[in-house]
C-alpha atoms as a PDB file:
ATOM      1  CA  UNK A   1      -5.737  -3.283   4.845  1.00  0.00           C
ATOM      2  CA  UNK A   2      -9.026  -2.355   2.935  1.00  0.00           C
ATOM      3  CA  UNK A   3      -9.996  -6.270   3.002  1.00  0.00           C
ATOM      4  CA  UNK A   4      -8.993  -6.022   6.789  1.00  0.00           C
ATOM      5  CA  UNK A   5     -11.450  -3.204   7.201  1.00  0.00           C
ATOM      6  CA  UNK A   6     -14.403  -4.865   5.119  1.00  0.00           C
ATOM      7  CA  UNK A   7     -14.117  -8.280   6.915  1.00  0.00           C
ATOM      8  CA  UNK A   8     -14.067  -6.712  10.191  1.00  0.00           C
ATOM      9  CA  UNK A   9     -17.231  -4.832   9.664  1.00  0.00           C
ATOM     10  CA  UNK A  10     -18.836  -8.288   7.725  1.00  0.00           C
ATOM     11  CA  UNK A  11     -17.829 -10.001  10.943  1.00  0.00           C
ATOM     12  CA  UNK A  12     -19.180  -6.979  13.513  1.00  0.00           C
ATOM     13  CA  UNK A  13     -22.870  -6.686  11.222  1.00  0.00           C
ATOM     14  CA  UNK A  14     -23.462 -10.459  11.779  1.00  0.00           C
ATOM     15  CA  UNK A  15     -22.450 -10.602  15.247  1.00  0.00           C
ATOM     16  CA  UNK A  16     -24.662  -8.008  16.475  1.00  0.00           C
ATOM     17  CA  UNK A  17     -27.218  -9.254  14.041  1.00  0.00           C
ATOM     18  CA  UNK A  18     -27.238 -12.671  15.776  1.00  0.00           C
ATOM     19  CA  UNK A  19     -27.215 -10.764  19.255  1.00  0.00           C
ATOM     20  CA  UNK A  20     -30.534  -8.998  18.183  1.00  0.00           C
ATOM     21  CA  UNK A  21     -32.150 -12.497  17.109  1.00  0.00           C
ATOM     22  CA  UNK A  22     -30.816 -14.226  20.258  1.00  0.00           C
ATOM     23  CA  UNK A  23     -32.131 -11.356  22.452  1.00  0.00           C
ATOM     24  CA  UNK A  24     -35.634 -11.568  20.764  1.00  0.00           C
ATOM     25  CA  UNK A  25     -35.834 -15.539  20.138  1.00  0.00           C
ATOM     26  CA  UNK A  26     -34.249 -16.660  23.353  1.00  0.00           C
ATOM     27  CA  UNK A  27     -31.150 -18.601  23.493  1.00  0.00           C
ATOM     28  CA  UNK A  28     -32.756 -22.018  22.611  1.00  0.00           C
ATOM     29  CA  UNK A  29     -32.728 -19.986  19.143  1.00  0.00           C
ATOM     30  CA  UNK A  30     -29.205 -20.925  18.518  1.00  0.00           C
ATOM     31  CA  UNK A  31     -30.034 -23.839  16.877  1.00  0.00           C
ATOM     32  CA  UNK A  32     -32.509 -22.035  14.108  1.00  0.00           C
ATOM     33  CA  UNK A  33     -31.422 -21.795  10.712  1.00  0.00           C
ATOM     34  CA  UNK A  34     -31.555 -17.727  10.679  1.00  0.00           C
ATOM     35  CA  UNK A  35     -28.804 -18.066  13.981  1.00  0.00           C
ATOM     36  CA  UNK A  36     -26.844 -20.810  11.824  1.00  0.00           C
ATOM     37  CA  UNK A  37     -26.975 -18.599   8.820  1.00  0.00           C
ATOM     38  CA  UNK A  38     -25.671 -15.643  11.028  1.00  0.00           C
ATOM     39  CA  UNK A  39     -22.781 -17.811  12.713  1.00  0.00           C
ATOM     40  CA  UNK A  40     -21.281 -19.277   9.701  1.00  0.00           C
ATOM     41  CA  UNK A  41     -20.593 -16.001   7.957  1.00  0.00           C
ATOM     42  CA  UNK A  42     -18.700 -15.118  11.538  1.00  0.00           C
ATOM     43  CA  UNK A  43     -17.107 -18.701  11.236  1.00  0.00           C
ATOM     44  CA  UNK A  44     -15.648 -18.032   8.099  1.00  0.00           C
ATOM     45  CA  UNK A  45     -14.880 -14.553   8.668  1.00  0.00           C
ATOM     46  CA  UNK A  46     -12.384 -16.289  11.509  1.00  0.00           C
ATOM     47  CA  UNK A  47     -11.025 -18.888   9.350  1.00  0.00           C
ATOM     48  CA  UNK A  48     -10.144 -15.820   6.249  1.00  0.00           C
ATOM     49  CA  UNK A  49      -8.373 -14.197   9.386  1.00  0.00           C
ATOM     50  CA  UNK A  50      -6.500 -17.135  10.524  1.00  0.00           C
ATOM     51  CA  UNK A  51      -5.456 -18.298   7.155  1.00  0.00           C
ATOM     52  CA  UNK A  52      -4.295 -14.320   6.662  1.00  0.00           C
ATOM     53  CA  UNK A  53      -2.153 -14.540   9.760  1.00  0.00           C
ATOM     54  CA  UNK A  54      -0.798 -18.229   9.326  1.00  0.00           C
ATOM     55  CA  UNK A  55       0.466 -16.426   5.620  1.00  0.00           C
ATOM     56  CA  UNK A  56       2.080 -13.697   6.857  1.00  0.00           C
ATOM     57  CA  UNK A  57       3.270 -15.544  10.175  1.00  0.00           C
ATOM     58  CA  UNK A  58       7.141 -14.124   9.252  1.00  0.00           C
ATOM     59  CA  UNK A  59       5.901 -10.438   9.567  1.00  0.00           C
ATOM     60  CA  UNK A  60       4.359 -10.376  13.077  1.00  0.00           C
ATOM     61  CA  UNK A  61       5.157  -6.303  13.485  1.00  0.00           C
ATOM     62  CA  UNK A  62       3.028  -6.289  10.304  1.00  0.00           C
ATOM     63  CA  UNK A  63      -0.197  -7.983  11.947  1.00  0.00           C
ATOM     64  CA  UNK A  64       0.594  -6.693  15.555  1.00  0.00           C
ATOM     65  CA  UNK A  65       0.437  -3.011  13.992  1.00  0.00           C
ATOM     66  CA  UNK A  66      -2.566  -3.241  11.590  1.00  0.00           C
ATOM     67  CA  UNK A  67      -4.384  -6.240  12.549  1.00  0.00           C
ATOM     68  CA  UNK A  68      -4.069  -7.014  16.330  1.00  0.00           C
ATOM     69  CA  UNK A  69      -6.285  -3.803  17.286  1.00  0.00           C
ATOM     70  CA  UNK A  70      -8.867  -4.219  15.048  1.00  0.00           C
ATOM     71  CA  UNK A  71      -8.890  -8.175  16.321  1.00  0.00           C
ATOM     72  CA  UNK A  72      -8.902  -7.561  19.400  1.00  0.00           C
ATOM     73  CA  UNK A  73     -11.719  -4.508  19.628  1.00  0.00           C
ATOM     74  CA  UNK A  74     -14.053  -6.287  17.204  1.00  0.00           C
ATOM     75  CA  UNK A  75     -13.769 -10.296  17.657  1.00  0.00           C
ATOM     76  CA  UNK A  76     -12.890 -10.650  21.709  1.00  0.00           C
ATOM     77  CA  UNK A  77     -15.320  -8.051  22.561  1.00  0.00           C
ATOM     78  CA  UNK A  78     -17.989  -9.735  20.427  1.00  0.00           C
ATOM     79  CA  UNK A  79     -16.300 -13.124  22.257  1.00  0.00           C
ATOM     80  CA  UNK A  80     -17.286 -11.519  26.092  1.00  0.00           C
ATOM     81  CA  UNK A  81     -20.148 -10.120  24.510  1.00  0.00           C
ATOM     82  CA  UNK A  82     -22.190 -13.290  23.234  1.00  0.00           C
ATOM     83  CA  UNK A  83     -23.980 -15.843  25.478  1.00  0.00           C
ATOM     84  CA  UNK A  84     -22.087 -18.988  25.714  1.00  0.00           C
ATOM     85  CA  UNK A  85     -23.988 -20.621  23.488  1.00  0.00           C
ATOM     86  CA  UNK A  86     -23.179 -18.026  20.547  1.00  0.00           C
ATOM     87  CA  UNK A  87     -19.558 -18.068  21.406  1.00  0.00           C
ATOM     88  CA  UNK A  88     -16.877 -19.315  18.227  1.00  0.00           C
ATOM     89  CA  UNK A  89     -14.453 -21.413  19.244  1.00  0.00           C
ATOM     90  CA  UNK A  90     -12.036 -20.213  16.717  1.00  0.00           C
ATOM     91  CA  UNK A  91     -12.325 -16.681  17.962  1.00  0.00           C
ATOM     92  CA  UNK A  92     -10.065 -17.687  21.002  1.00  0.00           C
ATOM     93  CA  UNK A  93      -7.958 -20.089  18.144  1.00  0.00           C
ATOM     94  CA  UNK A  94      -7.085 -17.013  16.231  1.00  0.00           C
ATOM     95  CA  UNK A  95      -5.387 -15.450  19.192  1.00  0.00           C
ATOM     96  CA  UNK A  96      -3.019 -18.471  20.037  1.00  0.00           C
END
């Protein structure tokens, strides 16, 4: 759960990180390598949660309990959050 915790937080810093640049820089900024920089440490914070989940797929009450809420406050409300163009695809893949 302490992983859980730091990941989250990894994945919550960049986010609003990249929110700040896009806010300043426009959203044409998407494309610059700081914005890049910012959205592949969110990509593979997604992926580490995915892989997590797809591993311990047999003890849903497990992820539902410890996992879900934290998911679900942190990465979806990022998700709304973002302009379309800052949106991750596998943000929405991780809750299917």
């Amino acid at each position: 759960k302490h992983l859980h915790s730091k990941l989250a937080q990894v994945y919550k810093h960049h986010s609003e990180s990249l929110s700040k640049y896009l806010f300043q820089n426009g959203p044409q900024s998407c494309a610059n390598v700081q914005a890049k920089l910012l959205r592949t440490v969110r990509k593979t914070a997604l992926r580490l949660y995915t892989a997590f989940i797809q591993a311990k797929d047999s003890n849903s009450i497990l992820i539902a309990q410890q996992f879900l809420p934290t998911l679900l406050d942190v990465i979806l409300s990022d998700y709304q959050k973002s302009i379309p163009e800052a949106r991750e695809p596998e943000a929405l893949s991780l809750f299917a």
